[in-house]
PDB file of N, CA and C in Angstrom:
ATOM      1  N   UNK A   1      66.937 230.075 125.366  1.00  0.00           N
ATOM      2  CA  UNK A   1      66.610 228.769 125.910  1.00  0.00           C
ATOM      3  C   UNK A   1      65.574 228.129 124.987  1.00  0.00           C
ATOM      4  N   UNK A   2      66.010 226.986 124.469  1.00  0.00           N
ATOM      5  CA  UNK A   2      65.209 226.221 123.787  1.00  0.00           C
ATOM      6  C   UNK A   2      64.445 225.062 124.493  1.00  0.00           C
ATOM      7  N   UNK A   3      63.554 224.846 124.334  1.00  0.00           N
ATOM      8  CA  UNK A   3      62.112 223.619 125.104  1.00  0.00           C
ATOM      9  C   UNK A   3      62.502 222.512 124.073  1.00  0.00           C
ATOM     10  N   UNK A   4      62.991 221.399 124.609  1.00  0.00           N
ATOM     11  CA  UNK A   4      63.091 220.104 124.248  1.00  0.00           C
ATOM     12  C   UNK A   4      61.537 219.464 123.528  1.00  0.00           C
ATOM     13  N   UNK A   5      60.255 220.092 124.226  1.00  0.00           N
ATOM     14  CA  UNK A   5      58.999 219.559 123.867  1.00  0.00           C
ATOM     15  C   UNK A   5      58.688 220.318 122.727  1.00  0.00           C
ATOM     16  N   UNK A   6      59.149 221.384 122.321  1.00  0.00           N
ATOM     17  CA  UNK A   6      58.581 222.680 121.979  1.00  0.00           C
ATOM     18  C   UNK A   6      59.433 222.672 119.489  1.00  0.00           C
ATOM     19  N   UNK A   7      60.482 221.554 119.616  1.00  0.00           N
ATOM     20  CA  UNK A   7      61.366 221.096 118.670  1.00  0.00           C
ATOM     21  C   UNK A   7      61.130 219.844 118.302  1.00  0.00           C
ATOM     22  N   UNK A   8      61.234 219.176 116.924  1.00  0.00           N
ATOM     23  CA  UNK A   8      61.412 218.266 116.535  1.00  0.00           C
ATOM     24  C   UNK A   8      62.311 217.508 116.390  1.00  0.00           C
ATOM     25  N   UNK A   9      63.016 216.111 116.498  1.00  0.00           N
ATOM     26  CA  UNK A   9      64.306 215.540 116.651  1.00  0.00           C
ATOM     27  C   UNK A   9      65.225 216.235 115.507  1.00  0.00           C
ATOM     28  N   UNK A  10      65.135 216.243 114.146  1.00  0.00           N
ATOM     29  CA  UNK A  10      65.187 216.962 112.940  1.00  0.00           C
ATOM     30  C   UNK A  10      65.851 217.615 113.111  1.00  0.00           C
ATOM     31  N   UNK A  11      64.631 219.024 113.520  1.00  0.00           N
ATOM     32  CA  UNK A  11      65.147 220.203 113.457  1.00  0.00           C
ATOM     33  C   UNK A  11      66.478 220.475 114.693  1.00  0.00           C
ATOM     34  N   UNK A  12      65.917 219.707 115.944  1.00  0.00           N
ATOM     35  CA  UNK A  12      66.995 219.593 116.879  1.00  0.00           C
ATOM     36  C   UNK A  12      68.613 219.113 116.567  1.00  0.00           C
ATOM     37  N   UNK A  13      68.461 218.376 115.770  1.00  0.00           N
ATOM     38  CA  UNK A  13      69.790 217.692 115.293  1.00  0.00           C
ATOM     39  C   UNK A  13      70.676 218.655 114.403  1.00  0.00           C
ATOM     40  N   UNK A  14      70.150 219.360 113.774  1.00  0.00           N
ATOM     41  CA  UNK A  14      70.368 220.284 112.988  1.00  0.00           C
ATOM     42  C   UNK A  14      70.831 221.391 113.617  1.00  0.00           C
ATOM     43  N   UNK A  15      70.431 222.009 114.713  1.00  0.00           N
ATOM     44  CA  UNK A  15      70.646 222.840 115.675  1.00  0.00           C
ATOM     45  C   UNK A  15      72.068 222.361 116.223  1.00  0.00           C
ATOM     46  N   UNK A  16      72.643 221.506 116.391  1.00  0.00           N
ATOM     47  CA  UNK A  16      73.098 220.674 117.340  1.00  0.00           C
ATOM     48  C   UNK A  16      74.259 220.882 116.320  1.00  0.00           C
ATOM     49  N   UNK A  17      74.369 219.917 115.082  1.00  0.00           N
ATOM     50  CA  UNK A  17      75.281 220.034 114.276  1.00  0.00           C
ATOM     51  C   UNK A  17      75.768 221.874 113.681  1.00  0.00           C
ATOM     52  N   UNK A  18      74.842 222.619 113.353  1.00  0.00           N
ATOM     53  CA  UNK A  18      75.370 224.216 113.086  1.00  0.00           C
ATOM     54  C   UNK A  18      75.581 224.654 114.505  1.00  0.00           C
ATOM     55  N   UNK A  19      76.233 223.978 115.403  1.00  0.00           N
ATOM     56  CA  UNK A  19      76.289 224.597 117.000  1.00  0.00           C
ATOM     57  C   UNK A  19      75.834 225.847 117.231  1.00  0.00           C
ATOM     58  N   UNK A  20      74.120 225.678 117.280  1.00  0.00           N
ATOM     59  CA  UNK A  20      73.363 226.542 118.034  1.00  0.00           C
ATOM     60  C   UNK A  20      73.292 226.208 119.107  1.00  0.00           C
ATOM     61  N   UNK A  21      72.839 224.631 119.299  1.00  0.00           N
ATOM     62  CA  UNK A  21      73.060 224.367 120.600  1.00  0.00           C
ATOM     63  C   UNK A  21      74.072 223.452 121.322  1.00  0.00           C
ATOM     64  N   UNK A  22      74.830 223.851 122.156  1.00  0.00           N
ATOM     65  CA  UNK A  22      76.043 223.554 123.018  1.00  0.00           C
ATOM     66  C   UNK A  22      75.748 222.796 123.834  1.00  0.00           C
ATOM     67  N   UNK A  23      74.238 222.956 125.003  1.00  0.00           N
ATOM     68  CA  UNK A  23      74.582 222.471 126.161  1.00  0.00           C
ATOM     69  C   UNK A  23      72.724 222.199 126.604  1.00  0.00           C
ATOM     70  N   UNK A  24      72.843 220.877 127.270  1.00  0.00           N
ATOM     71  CA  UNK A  24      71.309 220.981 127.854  1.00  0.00           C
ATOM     72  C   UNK A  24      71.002 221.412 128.998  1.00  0.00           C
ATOM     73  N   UNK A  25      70.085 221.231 129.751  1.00  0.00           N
ATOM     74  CA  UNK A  25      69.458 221.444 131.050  1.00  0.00           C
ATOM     75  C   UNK A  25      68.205 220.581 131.626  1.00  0.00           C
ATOM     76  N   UNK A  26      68.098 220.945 132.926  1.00  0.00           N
ATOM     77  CA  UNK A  26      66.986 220.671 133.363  1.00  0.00           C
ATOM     78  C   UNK A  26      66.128 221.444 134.088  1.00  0.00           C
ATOM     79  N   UNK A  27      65.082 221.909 133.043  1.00  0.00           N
ATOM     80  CA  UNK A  27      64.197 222.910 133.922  1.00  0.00           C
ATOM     81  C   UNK A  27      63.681 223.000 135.362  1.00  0.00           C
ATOM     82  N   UNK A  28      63.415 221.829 135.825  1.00  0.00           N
ATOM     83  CA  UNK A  28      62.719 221.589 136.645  1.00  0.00           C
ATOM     84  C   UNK A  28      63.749 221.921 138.367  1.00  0.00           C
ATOM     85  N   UNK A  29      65.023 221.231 137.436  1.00  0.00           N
ATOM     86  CA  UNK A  29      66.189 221.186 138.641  1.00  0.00           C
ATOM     87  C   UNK A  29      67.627 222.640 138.782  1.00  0.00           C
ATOM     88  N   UNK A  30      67.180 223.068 137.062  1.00  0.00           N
ATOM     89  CA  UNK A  30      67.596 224.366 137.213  1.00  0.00           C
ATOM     90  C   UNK A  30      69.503 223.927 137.207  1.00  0.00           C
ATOM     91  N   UNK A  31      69.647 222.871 135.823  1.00  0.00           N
ATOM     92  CA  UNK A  31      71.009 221.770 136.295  1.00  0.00           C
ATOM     93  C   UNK A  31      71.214 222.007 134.668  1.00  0.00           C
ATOM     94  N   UNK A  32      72.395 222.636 134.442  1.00  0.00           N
ATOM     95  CA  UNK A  32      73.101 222.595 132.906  1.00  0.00           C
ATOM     96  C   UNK A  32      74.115 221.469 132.837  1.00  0.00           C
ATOM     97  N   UNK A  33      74.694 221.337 131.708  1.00  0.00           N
ATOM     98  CA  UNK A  33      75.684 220.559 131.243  1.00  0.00           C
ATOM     99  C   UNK A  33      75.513 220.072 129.387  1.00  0.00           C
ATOM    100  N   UNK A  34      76.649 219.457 129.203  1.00  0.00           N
ATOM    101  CA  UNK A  34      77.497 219.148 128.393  1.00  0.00           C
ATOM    102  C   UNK A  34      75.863 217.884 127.409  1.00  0.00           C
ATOM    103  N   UNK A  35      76.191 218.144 126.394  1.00  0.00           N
ATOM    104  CA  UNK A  35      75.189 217.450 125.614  1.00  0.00           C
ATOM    105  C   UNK A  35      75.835 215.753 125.741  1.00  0.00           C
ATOM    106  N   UNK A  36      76.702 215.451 126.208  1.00  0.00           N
ATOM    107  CA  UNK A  36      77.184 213.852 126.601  1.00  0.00           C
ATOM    108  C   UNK A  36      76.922 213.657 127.756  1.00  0.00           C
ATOM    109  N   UNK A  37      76.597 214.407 128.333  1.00  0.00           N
ATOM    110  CA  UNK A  37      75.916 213.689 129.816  1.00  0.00           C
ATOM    111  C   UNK A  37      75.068 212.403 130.021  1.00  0.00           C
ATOM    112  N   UNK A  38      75.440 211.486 130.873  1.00  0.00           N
ATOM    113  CA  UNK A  38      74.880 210.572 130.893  1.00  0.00           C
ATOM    114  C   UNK A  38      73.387 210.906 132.036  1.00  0.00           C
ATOM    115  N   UNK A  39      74.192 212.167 133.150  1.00  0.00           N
ATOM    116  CA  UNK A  39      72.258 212.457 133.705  1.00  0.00           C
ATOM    117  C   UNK A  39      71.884 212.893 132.871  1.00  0.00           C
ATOM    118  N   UNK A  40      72.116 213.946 131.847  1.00  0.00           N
ATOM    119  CA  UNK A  40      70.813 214.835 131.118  1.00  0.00           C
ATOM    120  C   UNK A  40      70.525 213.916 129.908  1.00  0.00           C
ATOM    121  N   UNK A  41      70.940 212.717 130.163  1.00  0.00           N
ATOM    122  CA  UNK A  41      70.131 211.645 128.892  1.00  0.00           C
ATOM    123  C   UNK A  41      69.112 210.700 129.419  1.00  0.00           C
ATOM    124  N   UNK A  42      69.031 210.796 130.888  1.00  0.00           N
ATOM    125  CA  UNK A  42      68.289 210.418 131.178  1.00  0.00           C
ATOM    126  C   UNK A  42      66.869 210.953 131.727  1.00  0.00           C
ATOM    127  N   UNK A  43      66.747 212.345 132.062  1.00  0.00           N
ATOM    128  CA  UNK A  43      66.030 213.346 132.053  1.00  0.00           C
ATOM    129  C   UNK A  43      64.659 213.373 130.866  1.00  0.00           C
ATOM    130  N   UNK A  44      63.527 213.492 131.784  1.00  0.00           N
ATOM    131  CA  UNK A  44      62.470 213.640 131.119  1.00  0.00           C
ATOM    132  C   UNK A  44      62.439 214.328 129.934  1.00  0.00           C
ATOM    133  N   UNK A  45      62.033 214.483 128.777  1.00  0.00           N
ATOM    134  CA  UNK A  45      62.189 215.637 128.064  1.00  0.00           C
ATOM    135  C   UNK A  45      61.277 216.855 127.923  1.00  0.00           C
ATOM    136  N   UNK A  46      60.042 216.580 128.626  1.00  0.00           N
ATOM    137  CA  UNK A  46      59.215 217.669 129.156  1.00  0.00           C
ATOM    138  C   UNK A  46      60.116 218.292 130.130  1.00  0.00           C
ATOM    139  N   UNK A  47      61.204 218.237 130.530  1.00  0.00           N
ATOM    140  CA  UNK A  47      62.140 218.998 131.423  1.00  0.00           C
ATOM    141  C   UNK A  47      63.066 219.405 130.694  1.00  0.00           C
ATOM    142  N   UNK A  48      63.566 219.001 129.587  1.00  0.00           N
ATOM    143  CA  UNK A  48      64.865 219.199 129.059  1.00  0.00           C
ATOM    144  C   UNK A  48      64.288 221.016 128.381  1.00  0.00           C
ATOM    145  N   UNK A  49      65.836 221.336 128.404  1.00  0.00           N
ATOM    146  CA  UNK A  49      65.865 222.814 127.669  1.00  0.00           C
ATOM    147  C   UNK A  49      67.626 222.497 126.650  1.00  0.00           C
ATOM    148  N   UNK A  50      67.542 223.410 126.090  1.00  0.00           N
ATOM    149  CA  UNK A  50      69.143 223.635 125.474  1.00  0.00           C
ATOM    150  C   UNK A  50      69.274 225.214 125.609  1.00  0.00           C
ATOM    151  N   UNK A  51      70.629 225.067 125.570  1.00  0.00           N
ATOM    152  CA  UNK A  51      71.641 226.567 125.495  1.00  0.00           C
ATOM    153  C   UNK A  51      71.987 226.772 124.307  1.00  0.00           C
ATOM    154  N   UNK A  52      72.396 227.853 124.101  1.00  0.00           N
ATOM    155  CA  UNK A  52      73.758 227.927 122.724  1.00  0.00           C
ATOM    156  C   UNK A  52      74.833 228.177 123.391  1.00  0.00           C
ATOM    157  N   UNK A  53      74.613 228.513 124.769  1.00  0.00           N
ATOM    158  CA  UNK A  53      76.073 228.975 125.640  1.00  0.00           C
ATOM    159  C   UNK A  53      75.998 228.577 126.848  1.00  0.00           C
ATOM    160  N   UNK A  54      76.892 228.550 127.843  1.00  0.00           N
ATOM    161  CA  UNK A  54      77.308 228.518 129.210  1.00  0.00           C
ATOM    162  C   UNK A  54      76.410 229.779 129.575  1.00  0.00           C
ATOM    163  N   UNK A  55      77.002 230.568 128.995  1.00  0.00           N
ATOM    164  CA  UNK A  55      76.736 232.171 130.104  1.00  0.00           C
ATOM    165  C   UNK A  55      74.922 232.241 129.805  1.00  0.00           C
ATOM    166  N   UNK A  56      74.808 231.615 128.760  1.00  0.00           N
ATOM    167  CA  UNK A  56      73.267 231.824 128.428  1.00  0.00           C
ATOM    168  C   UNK A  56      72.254 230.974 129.649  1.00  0.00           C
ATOM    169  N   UNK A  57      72.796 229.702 130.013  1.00  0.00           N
ATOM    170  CA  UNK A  57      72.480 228.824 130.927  1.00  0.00           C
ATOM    171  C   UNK A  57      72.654 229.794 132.529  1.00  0.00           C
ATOM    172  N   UNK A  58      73.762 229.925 132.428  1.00  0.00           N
ATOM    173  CA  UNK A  58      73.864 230.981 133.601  1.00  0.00           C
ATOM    174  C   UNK A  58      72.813 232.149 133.888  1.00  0.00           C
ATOM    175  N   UNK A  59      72.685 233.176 132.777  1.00  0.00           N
ATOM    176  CA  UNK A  59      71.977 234.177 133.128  1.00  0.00           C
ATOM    177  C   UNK A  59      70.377 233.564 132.709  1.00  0.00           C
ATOM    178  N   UNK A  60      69.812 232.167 132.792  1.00  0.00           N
ATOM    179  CA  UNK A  60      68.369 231.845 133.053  1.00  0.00           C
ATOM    180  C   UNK A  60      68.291 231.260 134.424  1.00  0.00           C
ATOM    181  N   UNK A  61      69.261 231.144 135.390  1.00  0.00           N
ATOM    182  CA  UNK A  61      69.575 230.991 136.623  1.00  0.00           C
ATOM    183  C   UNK A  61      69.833 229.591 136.762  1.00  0.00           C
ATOM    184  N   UNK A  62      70.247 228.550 135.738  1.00  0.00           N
ATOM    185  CA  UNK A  62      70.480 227.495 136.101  1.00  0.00           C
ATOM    186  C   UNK A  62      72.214 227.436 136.664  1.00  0.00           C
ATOM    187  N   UNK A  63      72.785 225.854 137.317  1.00  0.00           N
ATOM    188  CA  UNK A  63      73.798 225.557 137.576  1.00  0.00           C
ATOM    189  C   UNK A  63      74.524 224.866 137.042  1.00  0.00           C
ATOM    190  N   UNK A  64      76.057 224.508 137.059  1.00  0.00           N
ATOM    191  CA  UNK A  64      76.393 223.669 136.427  1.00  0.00           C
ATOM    192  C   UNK A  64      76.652 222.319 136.657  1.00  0.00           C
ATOM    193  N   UNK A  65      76.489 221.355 136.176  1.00  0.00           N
ATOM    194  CA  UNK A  65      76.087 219.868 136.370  1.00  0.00           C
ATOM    195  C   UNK A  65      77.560 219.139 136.890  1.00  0.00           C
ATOM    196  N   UNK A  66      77.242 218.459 138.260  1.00  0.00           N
ATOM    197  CA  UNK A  66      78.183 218.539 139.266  1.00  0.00           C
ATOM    198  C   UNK A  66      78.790 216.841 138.590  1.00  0.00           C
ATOM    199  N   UNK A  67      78.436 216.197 137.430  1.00  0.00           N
ATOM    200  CA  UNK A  67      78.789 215.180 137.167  1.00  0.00           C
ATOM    201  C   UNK A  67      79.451 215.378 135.527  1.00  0.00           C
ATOM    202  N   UNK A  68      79.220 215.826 134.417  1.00  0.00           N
ATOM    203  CA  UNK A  68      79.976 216.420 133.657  1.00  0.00           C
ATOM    204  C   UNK A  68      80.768 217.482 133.433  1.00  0.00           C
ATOM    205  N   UNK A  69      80.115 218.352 134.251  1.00  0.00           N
ATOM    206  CA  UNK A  69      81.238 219.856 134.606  1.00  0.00           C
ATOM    207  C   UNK A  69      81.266 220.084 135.743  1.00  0.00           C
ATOM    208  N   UNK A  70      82.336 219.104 136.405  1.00  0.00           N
ATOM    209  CA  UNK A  70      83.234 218.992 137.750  1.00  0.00           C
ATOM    210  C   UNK A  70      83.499 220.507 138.184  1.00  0.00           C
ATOM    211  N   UNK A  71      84.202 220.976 137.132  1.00  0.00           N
ATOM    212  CA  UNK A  71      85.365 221.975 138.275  1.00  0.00           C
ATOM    213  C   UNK A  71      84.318 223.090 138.265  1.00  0.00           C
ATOM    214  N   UNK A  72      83.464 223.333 136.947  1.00  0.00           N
ATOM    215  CA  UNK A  72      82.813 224.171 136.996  1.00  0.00           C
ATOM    216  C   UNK A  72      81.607 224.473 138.053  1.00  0.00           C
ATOM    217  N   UNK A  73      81.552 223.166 138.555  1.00  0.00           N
ATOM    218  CA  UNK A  73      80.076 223.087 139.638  1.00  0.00           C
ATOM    219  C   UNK A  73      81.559 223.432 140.695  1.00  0.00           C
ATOM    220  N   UNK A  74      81.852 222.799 141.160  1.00  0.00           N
ATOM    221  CA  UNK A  74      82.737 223.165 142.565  1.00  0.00           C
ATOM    222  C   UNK A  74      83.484 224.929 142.306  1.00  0.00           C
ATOM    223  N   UNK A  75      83.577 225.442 141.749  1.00  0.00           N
ATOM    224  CA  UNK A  75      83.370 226.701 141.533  1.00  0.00           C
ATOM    225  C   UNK A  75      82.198 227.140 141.651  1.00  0.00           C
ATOM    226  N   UNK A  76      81.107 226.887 141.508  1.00  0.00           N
ATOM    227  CA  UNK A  76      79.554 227.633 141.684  1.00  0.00           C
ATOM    228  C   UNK A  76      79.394 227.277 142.805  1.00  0.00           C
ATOM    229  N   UNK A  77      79.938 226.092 143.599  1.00  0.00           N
ATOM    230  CA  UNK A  77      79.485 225.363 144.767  1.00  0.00           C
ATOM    231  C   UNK A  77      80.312 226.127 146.192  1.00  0.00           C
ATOM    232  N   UNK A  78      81.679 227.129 145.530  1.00  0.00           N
ATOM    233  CA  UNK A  78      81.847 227.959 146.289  1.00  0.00           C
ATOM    234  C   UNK A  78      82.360 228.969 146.240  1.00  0.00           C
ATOM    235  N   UNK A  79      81.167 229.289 145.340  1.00  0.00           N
ATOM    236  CA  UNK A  79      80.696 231.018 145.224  1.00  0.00           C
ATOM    237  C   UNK A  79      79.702 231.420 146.145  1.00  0.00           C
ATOM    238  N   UNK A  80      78.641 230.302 146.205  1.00  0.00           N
ATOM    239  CA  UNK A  80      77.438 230.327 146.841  1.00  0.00           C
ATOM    240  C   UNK A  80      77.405 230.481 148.328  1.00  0.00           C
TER     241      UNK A  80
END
Protein backbone atom coordinates (compact mmCIF):
# COMPACT_ATOMS: atom_id res chain seq x y z
CA UNK A 1 0.00 0.00 0.00
CA UNK A 2 1.26 3.17 -1.16
CA UNK A 3 0.30 6.84 0.76
CA UNK A 4 -0.80 9.28 -1.86
CA UNK A 5 0.86 12.07 0.72
CA UNK A 6 3.86 10.02 1.28
CA UNK A 7 4.89 10.23 -3.20
CA UNK A 8 5.49 12.82 -5.55
CA UNK A 9 3.18 13.41 -8.73
CA UNK A 10 6.49 12.28 -10.80
CA UNK A 11 7.40 9.59 -9.16
CA UNK A 12 3.60 8.56 -8.92
CA UNK A 13 3.07 8.78 -12.61
CA UNK A 14 5.82 6.67 -13.22
CA UNK A 15 4.52 4.04 -10.93
CA UNK A 16 1.32 4.20 -12.71
CA UNK A 17 2.77 3.94 -16.24
CA UNK A 18 5.42 0.64 -15.24
CA UNK A 19 1.98 -0.74 -13.64
CA UNK A 20 3.03 -0.84 -10.13
CA UNK A 21 0.14 0.74 -9.41
CA UNK A 22 -3.34 -0.61 -10.63
CA UNK A 23 -5.83 0.65 -8.30
CA UNK A 24 -6.58 3.46 -5.59
CA UNK A 25 -8.33 3.66 -2.31
CA UNK A 26 -9.62 5.34 0.44
CA UNK A 27 -8.10 5.00 3.71
CA UNK A 28 -10.33 6.51 5.73
CA UNK A 29 -13.48 4.62 4.09
CA UNK A 30 -11.54 1.44 3.59
CA UNK A 31 -13.15 1.78 -0.48
CA UNK A 32 -10.80 0.42 -3.51
CA UNK A 33 -11.24 0.87 -7.14
CA UNK A 34 -10.15 1.41 -10.60
CA UNK A 35 -7.65 4.49 -11.10
CA UNK A 36 -10.70 6.17 -13.50
CA UNK A 37 -12.94 6.56 -10.90
CA UNK A 38 -14.71 9.53 -10.83
CA UNK A 39 -15.27 9.05 -6.61
CA UNK A 40 -11.60 8.29 -5.97
CA UNK A 41 -10.79 11.59 -7.98
CA UNK A 42 -12.48 13.30 -5.89
CA UNK A 43 -11.15 12.05 -2.56
CA UNK A 44 -8.89 13.93 -0.33
CA UNK A 45 -5.44 12.89 -0.96
CA UNK A 46 -4.37 12.74 2.65
CA UNK A 47 -6.83 9.70 2.27
CA UNK A 48 -5.84 8.34 -0.93
CA UNK A 49 -3.60 5.03 -0.94
CA UNK A 50 -2.70 2.84 -4.20
CA UNK A 51 -2.48 -0.96 -4.82
CA UNK A 52 -0.44 -2.86 -7.32
CA UNK A 53 -3.32 -5.42 -7.02
CA UNK A 54 -6.94 -6.25 -6.18
CA UNK A 55 -5.98 -9.04 -3.78
CA UNK A 56 -3.40 -6.58 -2.28
CA UNK A 57 -6.39 -4.04 -1.58
CA UNK A 58 -8.26 -6.96 -0.27
CA UNK A 59 -5.84 -8.44 2.17
CA UNK A 60 -5.34 -4.51 3.83
CA UNK A 61 -9.11 -5.00 4.52
CA UNK A 62 -10.45 -2.57 2.15
CA UNK A 63 -13.74 -3.06 -0.29
CA UNK A 64 -14.55 -2.80 -3.59
CA UNK A 65 -15.93 0.48 -4.95
CA UNK A 66 -19.67 -0.02 -5.47
CA UNK A 67 -19.53 2.68 -8.42
CA UNK A 68 -16.57 1.51 -10.69
CA UNK A 69 -16.45 -2.14 -9.70
CA UNK A 70 -20.17 -3.00 -9.82
CA UNK A 71 -20.21 -6.70 -9.88
CA UNK A 72 -17.28 -6.88 -7.79
CA UNK A 73 -18.86 -4.84 -4.80
CA UNK A 74 -22.27 -6.81 -5.14
CA UNK A 75 -20.22 -9.91 -4.71
CA UNK A 76 -18.50 -8.56 -1.45
CA UNK A 77 -21.96 -7.10 -0.66
CA UNK A 78 -23.07 -10.76 -0.51
CA UNK A 79 -20.50 -12.46 1.01
CA UNK A 80 -20.87 -10.30 4.00
Amino acid sequence: MLMHSKISAGDLLTKIKQREVSFGGNSKLKIYGTLRCKSGKRMNRENRVFFNSEHEAIKNGFRPCAHCMNTAYKNWKTST
